[in-house]
Protein backbone atom coordinates (compact mmCIF):
# COMPACT_ATOMS: atom_id res chain seq x y z
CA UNK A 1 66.36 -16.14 5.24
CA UNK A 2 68.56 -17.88 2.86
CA UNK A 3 66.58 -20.20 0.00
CA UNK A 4 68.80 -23.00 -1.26
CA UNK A 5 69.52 -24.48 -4.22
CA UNK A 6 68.78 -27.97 -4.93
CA UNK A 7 71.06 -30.91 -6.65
CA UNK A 8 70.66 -34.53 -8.43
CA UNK A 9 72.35 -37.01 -5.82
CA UNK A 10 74.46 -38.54 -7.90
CA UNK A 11 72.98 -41.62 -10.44
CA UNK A 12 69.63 -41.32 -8.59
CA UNK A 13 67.09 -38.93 -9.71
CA UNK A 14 66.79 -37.72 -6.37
CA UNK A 15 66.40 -33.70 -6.06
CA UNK A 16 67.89 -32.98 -2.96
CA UNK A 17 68.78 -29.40 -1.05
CA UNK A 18 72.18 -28.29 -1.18
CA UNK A 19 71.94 -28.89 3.11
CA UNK A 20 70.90 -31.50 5.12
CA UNK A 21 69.24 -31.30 8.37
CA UNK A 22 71.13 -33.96 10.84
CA UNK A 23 68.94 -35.05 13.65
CA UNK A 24 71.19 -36.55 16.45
CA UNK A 25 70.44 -34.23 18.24
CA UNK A 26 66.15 -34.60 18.05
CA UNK A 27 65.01 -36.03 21.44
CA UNK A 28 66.36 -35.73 25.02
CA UNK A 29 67.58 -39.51 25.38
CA UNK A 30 71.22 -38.71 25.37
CA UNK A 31 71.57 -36.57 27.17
CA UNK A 32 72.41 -33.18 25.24
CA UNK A 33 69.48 -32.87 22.73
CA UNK A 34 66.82 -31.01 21.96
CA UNK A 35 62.87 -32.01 23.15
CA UNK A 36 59.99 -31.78 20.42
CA UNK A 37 59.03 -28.17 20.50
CA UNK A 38 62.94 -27.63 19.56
CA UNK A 39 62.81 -29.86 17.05
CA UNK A 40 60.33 -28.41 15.18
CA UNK A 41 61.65 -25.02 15.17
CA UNK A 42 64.23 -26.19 13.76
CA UNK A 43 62.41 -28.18 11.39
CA UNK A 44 60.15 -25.71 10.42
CA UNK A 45 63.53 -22.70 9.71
CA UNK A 46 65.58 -25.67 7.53
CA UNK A 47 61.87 -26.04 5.32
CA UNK A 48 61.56 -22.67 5.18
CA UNK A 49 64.78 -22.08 4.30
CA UNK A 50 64.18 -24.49 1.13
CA UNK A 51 65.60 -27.82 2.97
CA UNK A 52 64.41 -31.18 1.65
CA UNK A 53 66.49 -33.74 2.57
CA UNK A 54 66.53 -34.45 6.60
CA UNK A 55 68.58 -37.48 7.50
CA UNK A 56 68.38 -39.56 10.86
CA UNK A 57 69.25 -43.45 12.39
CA UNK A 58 67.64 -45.84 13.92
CA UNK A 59 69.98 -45.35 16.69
CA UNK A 60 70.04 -41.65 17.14
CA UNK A 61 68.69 -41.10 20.96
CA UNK A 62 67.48 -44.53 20.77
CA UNK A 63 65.28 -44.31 18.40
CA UNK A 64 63.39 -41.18 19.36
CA UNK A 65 64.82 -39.24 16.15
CA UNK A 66 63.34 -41.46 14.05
CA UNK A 67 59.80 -41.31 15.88
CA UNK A 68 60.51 -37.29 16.34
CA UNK A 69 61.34 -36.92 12.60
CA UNK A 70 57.95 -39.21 11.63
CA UNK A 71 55.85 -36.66 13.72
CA UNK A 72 57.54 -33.86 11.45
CA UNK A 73 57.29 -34.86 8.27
CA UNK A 74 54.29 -36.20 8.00
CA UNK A 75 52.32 -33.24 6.31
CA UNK A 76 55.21 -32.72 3.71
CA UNK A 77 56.18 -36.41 2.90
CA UNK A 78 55.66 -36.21 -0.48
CA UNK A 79 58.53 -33.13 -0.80
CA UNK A 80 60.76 -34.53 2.12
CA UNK A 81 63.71 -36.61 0.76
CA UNK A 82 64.02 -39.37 3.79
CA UNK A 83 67.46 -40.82 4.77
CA UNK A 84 67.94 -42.98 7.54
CA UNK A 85 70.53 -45.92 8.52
CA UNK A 86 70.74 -49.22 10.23
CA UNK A 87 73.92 -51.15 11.28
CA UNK A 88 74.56 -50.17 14.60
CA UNK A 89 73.80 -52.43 17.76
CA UNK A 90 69.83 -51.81 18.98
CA UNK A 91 69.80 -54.65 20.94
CA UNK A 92 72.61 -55.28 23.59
CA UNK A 93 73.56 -58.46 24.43
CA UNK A 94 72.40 -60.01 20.90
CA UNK A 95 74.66 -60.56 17.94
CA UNK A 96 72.20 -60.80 15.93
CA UNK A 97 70.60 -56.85 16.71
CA UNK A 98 74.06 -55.26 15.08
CA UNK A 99 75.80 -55.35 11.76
CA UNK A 100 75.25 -55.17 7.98
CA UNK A 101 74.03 -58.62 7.46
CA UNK A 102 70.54 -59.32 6.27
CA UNK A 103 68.61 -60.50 9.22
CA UNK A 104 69.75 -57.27 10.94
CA UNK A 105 69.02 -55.06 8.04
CA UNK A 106 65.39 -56.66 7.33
CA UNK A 107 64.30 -56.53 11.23
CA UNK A 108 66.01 -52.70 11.25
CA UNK A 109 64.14 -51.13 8.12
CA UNK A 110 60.66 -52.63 9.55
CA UNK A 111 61.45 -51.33 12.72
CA UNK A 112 62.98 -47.79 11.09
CA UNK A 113 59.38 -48.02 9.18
CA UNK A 114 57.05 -48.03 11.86
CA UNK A 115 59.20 -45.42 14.52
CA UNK A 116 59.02 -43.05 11.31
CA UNK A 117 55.21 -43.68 10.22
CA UNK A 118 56.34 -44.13 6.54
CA UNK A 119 55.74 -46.65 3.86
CA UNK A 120 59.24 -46.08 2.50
CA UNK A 121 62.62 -44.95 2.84
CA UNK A 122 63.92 -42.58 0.57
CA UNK A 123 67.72 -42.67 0.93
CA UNK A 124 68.85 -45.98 3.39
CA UNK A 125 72.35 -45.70 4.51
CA UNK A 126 74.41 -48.64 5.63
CA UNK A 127 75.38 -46.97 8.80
CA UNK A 128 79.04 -48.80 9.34
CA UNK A 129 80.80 -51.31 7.55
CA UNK A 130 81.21 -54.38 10.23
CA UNK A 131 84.02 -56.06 8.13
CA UNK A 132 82.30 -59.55 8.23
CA UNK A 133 79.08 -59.51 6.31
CA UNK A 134 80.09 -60.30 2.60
CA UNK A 135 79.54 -57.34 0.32
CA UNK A 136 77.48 -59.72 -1.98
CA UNK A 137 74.86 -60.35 0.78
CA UNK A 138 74.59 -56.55 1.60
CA UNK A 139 74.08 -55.95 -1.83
CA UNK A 140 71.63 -58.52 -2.77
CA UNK A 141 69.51 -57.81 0.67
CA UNK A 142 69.78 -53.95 -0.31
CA UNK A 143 68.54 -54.86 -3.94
CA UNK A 144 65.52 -56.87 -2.10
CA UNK A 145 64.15 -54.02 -0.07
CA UNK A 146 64.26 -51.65 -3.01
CA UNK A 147 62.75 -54.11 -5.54
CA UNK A 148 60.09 -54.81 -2.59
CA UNK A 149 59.20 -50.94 -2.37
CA UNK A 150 60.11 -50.10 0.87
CA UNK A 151 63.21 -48.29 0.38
CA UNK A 152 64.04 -46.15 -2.89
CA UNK A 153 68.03 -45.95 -2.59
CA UNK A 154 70.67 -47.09 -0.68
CA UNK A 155 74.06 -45.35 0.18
CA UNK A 156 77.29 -46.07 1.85
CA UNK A 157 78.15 -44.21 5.83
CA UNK A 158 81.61 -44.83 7.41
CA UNK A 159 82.91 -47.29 4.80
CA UNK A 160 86.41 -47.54 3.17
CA UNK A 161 86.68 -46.51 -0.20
CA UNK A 162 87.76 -49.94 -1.25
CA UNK A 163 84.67 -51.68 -0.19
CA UNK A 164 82.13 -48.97 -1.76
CA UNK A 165 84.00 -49.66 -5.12
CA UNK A 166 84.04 -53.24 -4.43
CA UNK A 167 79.91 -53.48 -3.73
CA UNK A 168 79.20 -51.03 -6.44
CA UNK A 169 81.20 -52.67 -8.94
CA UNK A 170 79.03 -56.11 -7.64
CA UNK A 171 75.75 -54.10 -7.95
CA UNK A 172 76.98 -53.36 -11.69
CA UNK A 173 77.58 -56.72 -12.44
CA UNK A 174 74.39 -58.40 -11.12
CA UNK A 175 71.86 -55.65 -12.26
CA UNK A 176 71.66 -54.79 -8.55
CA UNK A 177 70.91 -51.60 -7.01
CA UNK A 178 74.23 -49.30 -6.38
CA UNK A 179 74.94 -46.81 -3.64
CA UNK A 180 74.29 -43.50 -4.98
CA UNK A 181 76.08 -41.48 -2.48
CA UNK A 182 78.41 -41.88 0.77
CA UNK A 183 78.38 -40.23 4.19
CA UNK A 184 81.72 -39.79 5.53
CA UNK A 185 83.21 -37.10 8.02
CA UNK A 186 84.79 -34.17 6.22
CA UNK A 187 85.70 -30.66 7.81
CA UNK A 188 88.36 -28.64 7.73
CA UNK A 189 90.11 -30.36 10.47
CA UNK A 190 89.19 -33.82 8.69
CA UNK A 191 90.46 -33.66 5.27
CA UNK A 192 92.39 -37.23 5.85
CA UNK A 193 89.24 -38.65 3.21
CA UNK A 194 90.67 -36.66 0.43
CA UNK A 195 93.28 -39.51 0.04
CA UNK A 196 90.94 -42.53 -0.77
CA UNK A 197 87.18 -41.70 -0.18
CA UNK A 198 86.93 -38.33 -1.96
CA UNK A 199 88.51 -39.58 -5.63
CA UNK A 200 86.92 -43.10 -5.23
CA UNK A 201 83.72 -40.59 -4.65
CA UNK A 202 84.22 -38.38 -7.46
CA UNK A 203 85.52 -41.17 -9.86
CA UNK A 204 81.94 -43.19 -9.44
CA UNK A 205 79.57 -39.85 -8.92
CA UNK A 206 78.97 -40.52 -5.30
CA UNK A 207 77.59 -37.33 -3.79
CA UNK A 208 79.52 -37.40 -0.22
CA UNK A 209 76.94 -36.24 2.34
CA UNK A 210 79.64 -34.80 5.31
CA UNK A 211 78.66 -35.08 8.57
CA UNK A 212 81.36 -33.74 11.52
CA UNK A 213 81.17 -30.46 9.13
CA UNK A 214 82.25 -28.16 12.27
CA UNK A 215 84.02 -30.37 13.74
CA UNK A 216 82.21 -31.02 17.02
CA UNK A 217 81.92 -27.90 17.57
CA UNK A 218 85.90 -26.94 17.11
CA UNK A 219 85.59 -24.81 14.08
CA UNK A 220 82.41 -22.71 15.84
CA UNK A 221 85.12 -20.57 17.56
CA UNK A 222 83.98 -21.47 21.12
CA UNK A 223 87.51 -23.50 21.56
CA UNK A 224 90.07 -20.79 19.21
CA UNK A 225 89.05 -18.22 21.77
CA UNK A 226 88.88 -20.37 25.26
CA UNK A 227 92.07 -19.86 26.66
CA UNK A 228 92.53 -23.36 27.81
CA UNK A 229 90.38 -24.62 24.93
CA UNK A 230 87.69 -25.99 27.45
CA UNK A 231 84.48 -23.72 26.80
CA UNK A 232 82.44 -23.62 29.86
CA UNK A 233 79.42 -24.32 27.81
CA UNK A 234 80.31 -27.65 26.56
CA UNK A 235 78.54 -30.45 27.38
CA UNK A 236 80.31 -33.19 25.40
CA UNK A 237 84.08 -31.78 25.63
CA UNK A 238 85.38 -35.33 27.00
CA UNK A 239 83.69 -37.05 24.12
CA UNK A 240 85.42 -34.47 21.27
CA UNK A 241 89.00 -34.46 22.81
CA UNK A 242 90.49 -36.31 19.59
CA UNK A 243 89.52 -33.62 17.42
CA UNK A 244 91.01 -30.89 20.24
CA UNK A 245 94.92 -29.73 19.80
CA UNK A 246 96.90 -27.52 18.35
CA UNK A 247 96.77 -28.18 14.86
CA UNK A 248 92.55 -27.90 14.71
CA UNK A 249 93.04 -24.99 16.87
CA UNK A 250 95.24 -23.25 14.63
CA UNK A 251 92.61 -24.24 11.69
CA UNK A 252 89.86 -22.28 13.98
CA UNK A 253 91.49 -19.78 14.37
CA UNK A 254 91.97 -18.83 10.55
CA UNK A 255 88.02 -19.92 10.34
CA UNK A 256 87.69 -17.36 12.75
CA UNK A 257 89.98 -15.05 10.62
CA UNK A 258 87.57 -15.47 7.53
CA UNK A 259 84.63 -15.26 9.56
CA UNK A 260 85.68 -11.71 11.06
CA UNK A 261 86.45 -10.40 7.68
CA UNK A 262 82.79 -11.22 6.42
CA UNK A 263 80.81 -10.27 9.67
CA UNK A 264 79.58 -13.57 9.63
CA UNK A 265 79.96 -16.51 12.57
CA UNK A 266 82.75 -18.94 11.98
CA UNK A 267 79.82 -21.71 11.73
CA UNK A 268 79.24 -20.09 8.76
CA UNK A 269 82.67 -20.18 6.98
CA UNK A 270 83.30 -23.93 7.81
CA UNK A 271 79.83 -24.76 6.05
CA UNK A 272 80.61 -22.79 3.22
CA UNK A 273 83.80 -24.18 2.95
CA UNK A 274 82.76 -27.70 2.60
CA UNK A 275 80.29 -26.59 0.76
CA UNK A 276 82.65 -25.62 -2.22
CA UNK A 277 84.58 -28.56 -2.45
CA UNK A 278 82.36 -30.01 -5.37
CA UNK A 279 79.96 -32.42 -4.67
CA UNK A 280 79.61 -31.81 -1.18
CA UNK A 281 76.37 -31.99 0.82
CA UNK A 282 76.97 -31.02 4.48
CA UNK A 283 74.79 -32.03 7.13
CA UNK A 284 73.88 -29.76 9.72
CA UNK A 285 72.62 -30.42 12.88
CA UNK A 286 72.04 -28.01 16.21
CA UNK A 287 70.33 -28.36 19.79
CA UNK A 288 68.46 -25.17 19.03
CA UNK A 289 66.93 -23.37 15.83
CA UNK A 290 69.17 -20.21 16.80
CA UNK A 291 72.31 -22.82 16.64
CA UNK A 292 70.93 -23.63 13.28
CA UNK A 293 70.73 -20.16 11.56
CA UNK A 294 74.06 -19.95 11.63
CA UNK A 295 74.70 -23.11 9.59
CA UNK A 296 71.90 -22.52 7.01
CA UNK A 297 73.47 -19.05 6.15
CA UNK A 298 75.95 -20.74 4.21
CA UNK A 299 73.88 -21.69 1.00
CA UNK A 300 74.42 -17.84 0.98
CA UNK A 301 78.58 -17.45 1.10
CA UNK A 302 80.47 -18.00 -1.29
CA UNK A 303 84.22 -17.82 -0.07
CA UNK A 304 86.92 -15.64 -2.24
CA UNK A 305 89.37 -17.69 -3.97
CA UNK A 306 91.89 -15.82 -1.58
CA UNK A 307 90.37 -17.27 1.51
CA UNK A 308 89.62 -20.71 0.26
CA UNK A 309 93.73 -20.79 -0.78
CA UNK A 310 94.04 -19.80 3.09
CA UNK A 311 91.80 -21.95 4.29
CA UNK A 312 93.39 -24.91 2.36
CA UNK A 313 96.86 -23.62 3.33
CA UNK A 314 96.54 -24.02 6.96
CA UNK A 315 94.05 -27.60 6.72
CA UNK A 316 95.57 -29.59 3.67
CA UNK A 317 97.21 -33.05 4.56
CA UNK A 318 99.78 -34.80 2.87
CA UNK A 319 98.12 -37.06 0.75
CA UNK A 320 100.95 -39.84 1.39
CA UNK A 321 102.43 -42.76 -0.96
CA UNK A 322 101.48 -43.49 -4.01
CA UNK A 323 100.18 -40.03 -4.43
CA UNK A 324 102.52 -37.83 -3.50
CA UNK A 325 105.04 -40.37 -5.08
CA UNK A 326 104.02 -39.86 -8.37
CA UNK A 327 102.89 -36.06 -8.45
CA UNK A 328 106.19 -35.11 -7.67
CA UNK A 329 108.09 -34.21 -10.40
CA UNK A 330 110.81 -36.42 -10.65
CA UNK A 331 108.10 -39.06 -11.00
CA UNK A 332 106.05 -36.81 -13.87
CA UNK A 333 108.90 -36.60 -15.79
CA UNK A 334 110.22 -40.32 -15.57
CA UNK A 335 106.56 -40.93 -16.76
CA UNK A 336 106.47 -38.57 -19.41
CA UNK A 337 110.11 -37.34 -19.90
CA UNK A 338 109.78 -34.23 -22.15
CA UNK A 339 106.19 -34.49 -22.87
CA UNK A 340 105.50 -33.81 -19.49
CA UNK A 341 104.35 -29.49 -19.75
CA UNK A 342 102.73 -30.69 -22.62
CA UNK A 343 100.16 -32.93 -21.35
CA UNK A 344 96.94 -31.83 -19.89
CA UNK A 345 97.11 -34.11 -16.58
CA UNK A 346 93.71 -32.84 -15.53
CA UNK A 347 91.92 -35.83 -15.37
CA UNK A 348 95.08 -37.83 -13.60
CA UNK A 349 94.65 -35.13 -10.71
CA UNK A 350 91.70 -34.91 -9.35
């Protein structure tokens, strides 16, 4: 069984496991998850494994997760590092039950509170920027909960880049609490964040927490080697047909590539993968504690330089204007003219 290593999330003084254990998937509610027994097989392999930091919703299976991951935890709160979010509509019908405002956020962490039989949050993420709350009242109703006790640190899920810069630079200014990490998708057939979020991440020390690290299920190899790239097993194929076509497929298929090479499942490689990009925490998440072995063995590989260079090959994106614009090098050396193999440009490029 692999052990993990452990990290500092970002400005915090959190210690946190090198993995995180998604639980979307803990309760039966929607349809394709896993009932309590499940859970806590798979609960009981990430903690043995060294895991520490488990992260849920108030919406996952309708608030089961939360009430699932309570029951879990309980004998090791003290050790567990606690994330869960709020944001998303609990209550249809009521415009009041959804968003990032601070009615919503209030009635969600008491509610998050009692489903997960805690007296605090460790980690609360905003779940999804709405694009109408102002940042300064998310940021001032953030800094309440902390200063009240009930929630240690906050963090950023599904925002743009813009806006975490924007509230942290607020939080700064006021003496308020920051984010101190962000949760964004990021895979090898997602790399789209490494325009904005992942240098607006590493240019504040925002650990990014990447959920999606698979890619539904794409980079697991049951869709490079369907012929029709419809597995029979899948359950939620209709739901994951954006991430489905040729290019992702092609991607697969060299995670499969890797993964032959190494005896190991392509699960596996994609983990370790995003695990090497610096900074990276990927979330992992399974219906059953056999699905989950396969994720967890990737605090364990470490990928050659030759097959991360092939890995990137086949999955980079073009980073678009102004970046390609001015790393080309007409624009280097209109910058620099002659000094330009001189300079260490380091720091302007990453």
């Amino acid at each position: 069984m692999p052990r993990m290593r452990y990290t500092i999330l970002g400005r915090s003084g959190l210690r946190v496991s090198e993995l995180c254990l998604g639980t979307m998937t803990f309760g039966e509610d929607w349809g394709f998850g896993a009932p309590p027994d499940e859970c806590r097989r798979q609960y009981d392999a990430f903690v043995e494994a060294g895991g520490n930091f488990l992260d849920t919703a108030n919406l996952y299976t309708n608030g089961t997760s939360e009430k699932i991951v309570g029951e879990l935890i309980a004998r090791d709160r003290e050790r567990v590092v606690l994330a869960t979010k709020y944001a998303l509509a609990m209550r249809p019908g009521d415009p009041k039950g959804a968003g990032n405002h601070k009615k919503n956020l209030v009635q969600s962490v008491e509610a998050s509170l009692r489903r997960l039989d805690t007296p605090y949050i460790d980690l609360l993420w905003l779940h999804a920027w709405d694009a109408t709350t102002p940042p300064v009242e998310v940021m001032r109703a953030l800094d309440d909960l902390v200063r009240a006790g009930k929630v240690l640190h906050v963090g950023a899920s599904n925002t743009p880049a813009w806006i975490v810069a924007q509230c942290n630079t607020l939080a700064e200014l006021r003496g308020w609490t920051p984010f101190v990490s962000i949760q964004i998708e990021y895979s090898l057939i997602e790399r789209t964040v490494e325009r904005e979020l992942v240098p607006m991440a590493r240019a504040y020390d925002l650990p990014i927490c990447a959920w999606g690290a698979i890619g539904g299920g794409v980079l697991s190899g049951k869709y490079s080697r369907s012929p029709d790239g419809r597995p029979a097993d899948s359950r939620r194929v209709d739901g994951n047909q954006r991430r489905i076509n040729e290019r992702s497929l092609t991607i697969a298929r060299a995670v499969d590539g890797v993964a032959a090479e190494l005896d190991l499942p392509p699960t596996t490689v994609a983990i370790a993968w995003l695990r090497q990009q610096g900074g990276v925490i990927p979330i992992v998440g399974a219906r059953t504690a056999v699905q989950l072995a396969d994720s967890l063995r990737a605090a364990e590989v470490t990928l050659t330089p030759e097959q991360l260079a092939r890995l990137d090959a086949v999955s980079r994106v073009a980073l678009g204007f102004p970046y390609d614009h001015v790393r080309s090098d007409s624009s280097r050396r209109a910058l620099w003219s002659d000094q330009v193999d001189r300079l260490d440009l380091i720091r302007r490029e990453r």
